[in-house]
Structures are given as structure tokens and as C-alpha cells.
N, C-alpha and C. Protein backbone atom coordinates (compact mmCIF):
# COMPACT_ATOMS: atom_id res chain seq x y z
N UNK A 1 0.84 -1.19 0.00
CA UNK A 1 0.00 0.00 0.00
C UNK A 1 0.88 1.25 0.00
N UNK A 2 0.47 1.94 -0.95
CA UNK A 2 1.46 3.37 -1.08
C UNK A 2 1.08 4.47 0.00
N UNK A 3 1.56 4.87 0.91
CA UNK A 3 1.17 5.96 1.28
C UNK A 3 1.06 7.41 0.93
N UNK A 4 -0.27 7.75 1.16
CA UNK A 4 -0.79 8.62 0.53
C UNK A 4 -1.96 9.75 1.57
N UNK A 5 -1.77 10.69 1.07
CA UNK A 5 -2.82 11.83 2.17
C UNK A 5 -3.29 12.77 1.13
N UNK A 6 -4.63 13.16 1.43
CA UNK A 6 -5.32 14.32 0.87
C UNK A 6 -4.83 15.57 1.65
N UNK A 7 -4.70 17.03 0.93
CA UNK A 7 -3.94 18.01 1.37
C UNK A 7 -4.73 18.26 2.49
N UNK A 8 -6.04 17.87 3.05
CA UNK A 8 -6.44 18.24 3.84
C UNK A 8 -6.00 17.34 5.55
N UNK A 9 -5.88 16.41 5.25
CA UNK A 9 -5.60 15.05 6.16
C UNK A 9 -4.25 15.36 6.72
N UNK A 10 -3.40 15.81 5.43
CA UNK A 10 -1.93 16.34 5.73
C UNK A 10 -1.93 17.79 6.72
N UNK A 11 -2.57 18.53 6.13
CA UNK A 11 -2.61 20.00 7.16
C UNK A 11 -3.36 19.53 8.26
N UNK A 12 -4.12 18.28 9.04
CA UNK A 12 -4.64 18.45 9.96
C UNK A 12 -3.33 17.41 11.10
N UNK A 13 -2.62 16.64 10.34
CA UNK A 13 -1.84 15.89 10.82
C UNK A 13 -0.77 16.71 11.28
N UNK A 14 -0.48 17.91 10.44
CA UNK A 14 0.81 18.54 10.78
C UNK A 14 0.83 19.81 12.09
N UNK A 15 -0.67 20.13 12.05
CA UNK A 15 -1.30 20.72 13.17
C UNK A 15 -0.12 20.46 14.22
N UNK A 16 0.27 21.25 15.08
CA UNK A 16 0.51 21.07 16.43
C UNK A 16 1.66 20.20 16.38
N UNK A 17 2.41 19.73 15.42
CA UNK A 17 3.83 18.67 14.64
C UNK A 17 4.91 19.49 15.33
N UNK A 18 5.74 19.29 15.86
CA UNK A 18 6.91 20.10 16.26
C UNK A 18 7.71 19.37 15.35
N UNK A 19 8.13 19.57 14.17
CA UNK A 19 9.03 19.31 12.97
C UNK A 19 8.96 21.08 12.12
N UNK A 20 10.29 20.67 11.73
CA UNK A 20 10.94 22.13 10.91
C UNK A 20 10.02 22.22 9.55
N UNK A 21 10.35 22.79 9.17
CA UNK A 21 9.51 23.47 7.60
C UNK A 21 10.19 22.06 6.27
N UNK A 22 11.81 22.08 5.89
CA UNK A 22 11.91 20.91 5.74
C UNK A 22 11.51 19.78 5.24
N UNK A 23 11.12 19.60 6.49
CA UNK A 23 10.20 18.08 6.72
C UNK A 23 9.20 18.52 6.74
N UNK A 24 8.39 19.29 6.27
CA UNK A 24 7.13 19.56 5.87
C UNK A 24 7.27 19.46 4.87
N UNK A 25 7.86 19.66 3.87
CA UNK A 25 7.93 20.22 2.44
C UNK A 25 8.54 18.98 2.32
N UNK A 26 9.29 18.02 2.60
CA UNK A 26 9.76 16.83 2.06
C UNK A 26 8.37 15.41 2.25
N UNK A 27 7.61 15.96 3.53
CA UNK A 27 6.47 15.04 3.28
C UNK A 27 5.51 15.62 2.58
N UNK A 28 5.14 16.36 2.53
CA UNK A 28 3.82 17.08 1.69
C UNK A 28 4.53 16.39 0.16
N UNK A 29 5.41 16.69 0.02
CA UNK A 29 5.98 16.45 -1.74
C UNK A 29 5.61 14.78 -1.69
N UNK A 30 6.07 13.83 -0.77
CA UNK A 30 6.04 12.56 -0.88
C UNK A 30 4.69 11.95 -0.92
N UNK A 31 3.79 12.56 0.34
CA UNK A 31 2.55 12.08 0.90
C UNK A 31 1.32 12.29 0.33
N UNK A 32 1.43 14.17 -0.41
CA UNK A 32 0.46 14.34 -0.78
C UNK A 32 0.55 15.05 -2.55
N UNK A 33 1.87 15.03 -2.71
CA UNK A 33 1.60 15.10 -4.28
C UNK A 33 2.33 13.82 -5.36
N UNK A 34 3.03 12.98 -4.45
CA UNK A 34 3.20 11.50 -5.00
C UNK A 34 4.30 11.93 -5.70
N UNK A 35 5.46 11.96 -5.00
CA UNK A 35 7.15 12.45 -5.25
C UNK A 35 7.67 11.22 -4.99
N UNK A 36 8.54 10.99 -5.36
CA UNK A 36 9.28 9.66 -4.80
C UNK A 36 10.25 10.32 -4.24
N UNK A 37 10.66 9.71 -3.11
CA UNK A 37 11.62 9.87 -2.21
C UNK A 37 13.14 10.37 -2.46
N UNK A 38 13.35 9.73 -3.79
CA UNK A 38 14.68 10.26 -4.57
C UNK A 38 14.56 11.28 -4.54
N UNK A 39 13.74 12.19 -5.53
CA UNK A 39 13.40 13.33 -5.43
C UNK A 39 14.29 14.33 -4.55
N UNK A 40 14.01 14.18 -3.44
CA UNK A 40 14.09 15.06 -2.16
C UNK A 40 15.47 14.47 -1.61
N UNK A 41 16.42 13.09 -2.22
CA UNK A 41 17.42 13.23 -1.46
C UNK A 41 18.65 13.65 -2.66
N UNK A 42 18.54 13.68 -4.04
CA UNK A 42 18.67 14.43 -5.01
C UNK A 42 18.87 16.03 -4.99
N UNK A 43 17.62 16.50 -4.97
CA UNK A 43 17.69 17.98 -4.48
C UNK A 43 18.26 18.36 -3.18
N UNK A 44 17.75 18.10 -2.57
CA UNK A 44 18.42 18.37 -1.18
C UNK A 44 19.77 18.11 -0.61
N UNK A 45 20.12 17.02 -1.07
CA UNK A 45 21.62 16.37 -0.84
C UNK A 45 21.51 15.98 0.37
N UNK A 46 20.02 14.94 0.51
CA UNK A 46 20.10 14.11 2.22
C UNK A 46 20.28 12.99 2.32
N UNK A 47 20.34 11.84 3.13
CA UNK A 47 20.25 11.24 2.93
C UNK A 47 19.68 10.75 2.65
N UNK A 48 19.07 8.84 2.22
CA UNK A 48 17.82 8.39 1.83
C UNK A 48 17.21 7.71 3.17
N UNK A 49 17.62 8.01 4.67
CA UNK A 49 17.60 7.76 5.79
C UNK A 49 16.68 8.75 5.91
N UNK A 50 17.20 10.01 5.77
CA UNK A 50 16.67 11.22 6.53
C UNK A 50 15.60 11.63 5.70
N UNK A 51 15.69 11.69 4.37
CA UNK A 51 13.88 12.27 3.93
C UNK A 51 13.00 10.63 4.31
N UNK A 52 13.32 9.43 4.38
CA UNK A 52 12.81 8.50 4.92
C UNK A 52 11.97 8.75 6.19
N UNK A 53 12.74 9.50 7.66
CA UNK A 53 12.60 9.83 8.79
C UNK A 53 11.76 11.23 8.37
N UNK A 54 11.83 11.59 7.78
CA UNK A 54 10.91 13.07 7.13
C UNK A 54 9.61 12.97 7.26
N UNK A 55 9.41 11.57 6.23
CA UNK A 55 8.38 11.24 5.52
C UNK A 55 7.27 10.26 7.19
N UNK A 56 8.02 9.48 7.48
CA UNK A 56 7.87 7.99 8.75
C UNK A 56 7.39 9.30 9.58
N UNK A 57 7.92 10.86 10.08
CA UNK A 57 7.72 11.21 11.16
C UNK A 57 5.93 11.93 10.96
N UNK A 58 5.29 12.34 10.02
CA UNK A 58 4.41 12.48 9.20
C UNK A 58 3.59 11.86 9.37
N UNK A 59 3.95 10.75 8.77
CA UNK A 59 2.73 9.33 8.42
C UNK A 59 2.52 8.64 10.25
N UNK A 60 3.54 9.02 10.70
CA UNK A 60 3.09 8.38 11.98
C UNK A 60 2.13 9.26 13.02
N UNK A 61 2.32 10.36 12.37
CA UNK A 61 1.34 11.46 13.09
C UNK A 61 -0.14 11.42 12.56
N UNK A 62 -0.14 11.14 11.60
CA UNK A 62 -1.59 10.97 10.37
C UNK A 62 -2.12 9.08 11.62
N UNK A 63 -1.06 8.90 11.53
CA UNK A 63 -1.55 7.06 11.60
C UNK A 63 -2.31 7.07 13.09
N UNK A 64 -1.62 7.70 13.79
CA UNK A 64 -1.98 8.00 15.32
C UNK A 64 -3.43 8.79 15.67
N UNK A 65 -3.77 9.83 14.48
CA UNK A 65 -4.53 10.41 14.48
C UNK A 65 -5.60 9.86 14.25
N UNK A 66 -5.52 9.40 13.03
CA UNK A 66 -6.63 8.62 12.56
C UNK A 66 -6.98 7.33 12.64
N UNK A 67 -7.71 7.24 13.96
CA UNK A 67 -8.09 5.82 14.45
C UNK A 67 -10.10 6.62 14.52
N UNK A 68 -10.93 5.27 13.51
CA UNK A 68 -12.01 5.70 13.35
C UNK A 68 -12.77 5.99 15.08
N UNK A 69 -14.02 6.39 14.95
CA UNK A 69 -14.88 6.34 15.75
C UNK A 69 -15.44 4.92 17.02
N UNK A 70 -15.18 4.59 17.82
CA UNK A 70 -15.29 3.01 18.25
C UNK A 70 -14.06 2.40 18.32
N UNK A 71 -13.14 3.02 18.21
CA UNK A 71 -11.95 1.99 17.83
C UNK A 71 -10.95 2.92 18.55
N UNK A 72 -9.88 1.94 19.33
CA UNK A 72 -8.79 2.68 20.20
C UNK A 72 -7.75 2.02 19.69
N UNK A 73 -6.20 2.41 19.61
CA UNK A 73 -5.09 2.08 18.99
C UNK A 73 -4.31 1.89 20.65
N UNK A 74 -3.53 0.58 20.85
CA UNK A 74 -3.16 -0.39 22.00
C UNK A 74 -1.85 -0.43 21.44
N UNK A 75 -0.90 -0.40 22.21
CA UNK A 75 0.86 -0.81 22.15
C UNK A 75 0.58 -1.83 23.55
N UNK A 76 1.11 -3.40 23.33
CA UNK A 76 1.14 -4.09 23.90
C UNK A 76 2.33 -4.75 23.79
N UNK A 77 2.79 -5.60 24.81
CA UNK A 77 4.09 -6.59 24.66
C UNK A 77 3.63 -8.19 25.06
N UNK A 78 3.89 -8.78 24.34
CA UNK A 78 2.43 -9.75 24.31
C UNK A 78 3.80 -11.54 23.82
N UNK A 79 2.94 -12.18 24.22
CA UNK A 79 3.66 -13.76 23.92
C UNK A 79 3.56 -13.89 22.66
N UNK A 80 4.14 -14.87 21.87
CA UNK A 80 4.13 -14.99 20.24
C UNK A 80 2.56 -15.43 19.98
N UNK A 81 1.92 -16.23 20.64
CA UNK A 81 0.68 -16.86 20.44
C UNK A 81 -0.24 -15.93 20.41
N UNK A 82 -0.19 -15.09 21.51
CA UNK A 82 -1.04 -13.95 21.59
C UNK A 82 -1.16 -12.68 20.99
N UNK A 83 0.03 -12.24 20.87
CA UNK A 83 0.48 -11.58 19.07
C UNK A 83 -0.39 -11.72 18.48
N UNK A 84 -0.13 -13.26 17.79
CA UNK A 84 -0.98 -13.33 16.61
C UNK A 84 -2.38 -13.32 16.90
N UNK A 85 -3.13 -13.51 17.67
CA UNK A 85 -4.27 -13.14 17.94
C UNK A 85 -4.59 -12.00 17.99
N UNK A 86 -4.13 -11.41 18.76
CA UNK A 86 -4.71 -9.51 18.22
C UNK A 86 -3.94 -9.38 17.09
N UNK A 87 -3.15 -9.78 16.30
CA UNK A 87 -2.89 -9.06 15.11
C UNK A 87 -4.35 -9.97 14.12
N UNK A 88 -4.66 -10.68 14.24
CA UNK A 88 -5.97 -11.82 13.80
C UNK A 88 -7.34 -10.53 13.72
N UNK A 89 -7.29 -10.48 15.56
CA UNK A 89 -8.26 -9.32 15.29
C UNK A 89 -8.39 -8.25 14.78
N UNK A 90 -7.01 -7.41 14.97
CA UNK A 90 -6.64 -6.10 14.10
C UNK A 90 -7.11 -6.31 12.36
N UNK A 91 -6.65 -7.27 11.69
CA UNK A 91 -7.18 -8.09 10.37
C UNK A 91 -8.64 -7.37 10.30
N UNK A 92 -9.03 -8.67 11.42
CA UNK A 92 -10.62 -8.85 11.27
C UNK A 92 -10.89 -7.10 11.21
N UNK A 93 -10.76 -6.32 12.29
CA UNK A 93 -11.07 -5.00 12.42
C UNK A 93 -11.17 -4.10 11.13
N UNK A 94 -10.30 -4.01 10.75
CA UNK A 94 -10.01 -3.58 9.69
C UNK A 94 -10.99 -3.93 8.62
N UNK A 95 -11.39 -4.98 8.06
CA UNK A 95 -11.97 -5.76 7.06
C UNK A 95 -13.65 -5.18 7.78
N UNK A 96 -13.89 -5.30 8.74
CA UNK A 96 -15.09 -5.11 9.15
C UNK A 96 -15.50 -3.57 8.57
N UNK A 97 -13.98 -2.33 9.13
CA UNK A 97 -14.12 -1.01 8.64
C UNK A 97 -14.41 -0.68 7.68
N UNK A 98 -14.01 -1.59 6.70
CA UNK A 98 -14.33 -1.71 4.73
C UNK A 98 -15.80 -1.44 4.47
N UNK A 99 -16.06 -2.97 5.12
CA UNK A 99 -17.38 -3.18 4.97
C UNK A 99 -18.49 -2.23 4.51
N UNK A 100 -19.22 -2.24 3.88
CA UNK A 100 -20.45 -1.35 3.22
C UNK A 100 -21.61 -1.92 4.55
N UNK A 101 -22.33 -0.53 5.17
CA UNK A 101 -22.91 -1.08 6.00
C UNK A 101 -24.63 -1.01 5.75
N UNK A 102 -24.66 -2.14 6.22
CA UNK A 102 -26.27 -2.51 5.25
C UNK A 102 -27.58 -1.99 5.63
């Protein structure tokens, strides 16, 4: 899945972001007008680490944000067996969110 944001999703994610201008302008180019990453370490002369960390610091702010209505986002440290069970449910969750509701 490519990641991707509407300019609006992006300005609400970056809200309140303590990141430099930069890394605004290196994710907005990646996230929301579909730049490839070269791009920005090309021009810029960065690394492919750092507009990477540009882009990751962004999408993780969008990802955090946007957890639907009913639904809470959990960091757990969990046994291998049990892992896979909430990652089972996370699946299921997800697939349910798709869903067209009848």
C-alpha cells in the first residue's frame, strides 16, 4: 500500500507537529503530491535515511490520528501466540471497517 494523504488530512496531521519546515515540504511532496523519495534526497543532498525519517515522522502522526470512531489504537508486549491473535483481530477490524454497511 502506497502511502498517501489528501492536502487536507496532511494539514490536519501537521497541526501542532513540532518538525521544521523541511520536513514539511519533504512530506507534503512525498505524501500528498506522490514524489518519490529520490526526489528530495537528489535535491536536497540528504540522505535516503533522513527524507525516509521526514516522511515515517508524518505518516506516523496521520496514523496515530486517525483511528475511526469506536476503535482505540493499543501498544502491547504480548507472547508470540497472543500476538498473533490480536494481530488476527486487528485483520478482522479492519476488514469489518471496509465493509459497506447494510
Amino acid at each position: 500500500m502506497k502511502k498517501r494523504l489528501t492536502e487536507a488530512q496532511f494539514q490536519a496531521c501537521i497541526k501542532g507537529l513540532d518538525v521544521g519546515q523541511q520536513t514539511i515540504e519533504i512530506a507534503r511532496g512525498v505524501l500528498v503530491l506522490g514524489q518519490p523519495q529520490a526526489t528530495f534526497i537528489t535535491s536536497l543532498g540528504l540522505t535516503k535515511g533522513a527524507v525516509s525519517q521526514a516522511v515515517s515522522r508524518v505518516w506516523t502522526a496521520f496514523s496515530s490520528k486517525n483511528v475511526p470512531q469506536g476503535y482505540e489504537r493499543v501498544s502491547a508486549v504480548l507472547p508470540e501466540h497472543q500476538a498473533f491473535i490480536v494481530r488476527k483481530w486487528a485483520e478482522d477490524a479492519a476488514t469489518k471497517k471496509k465493509e459497506p454497511k447494510k
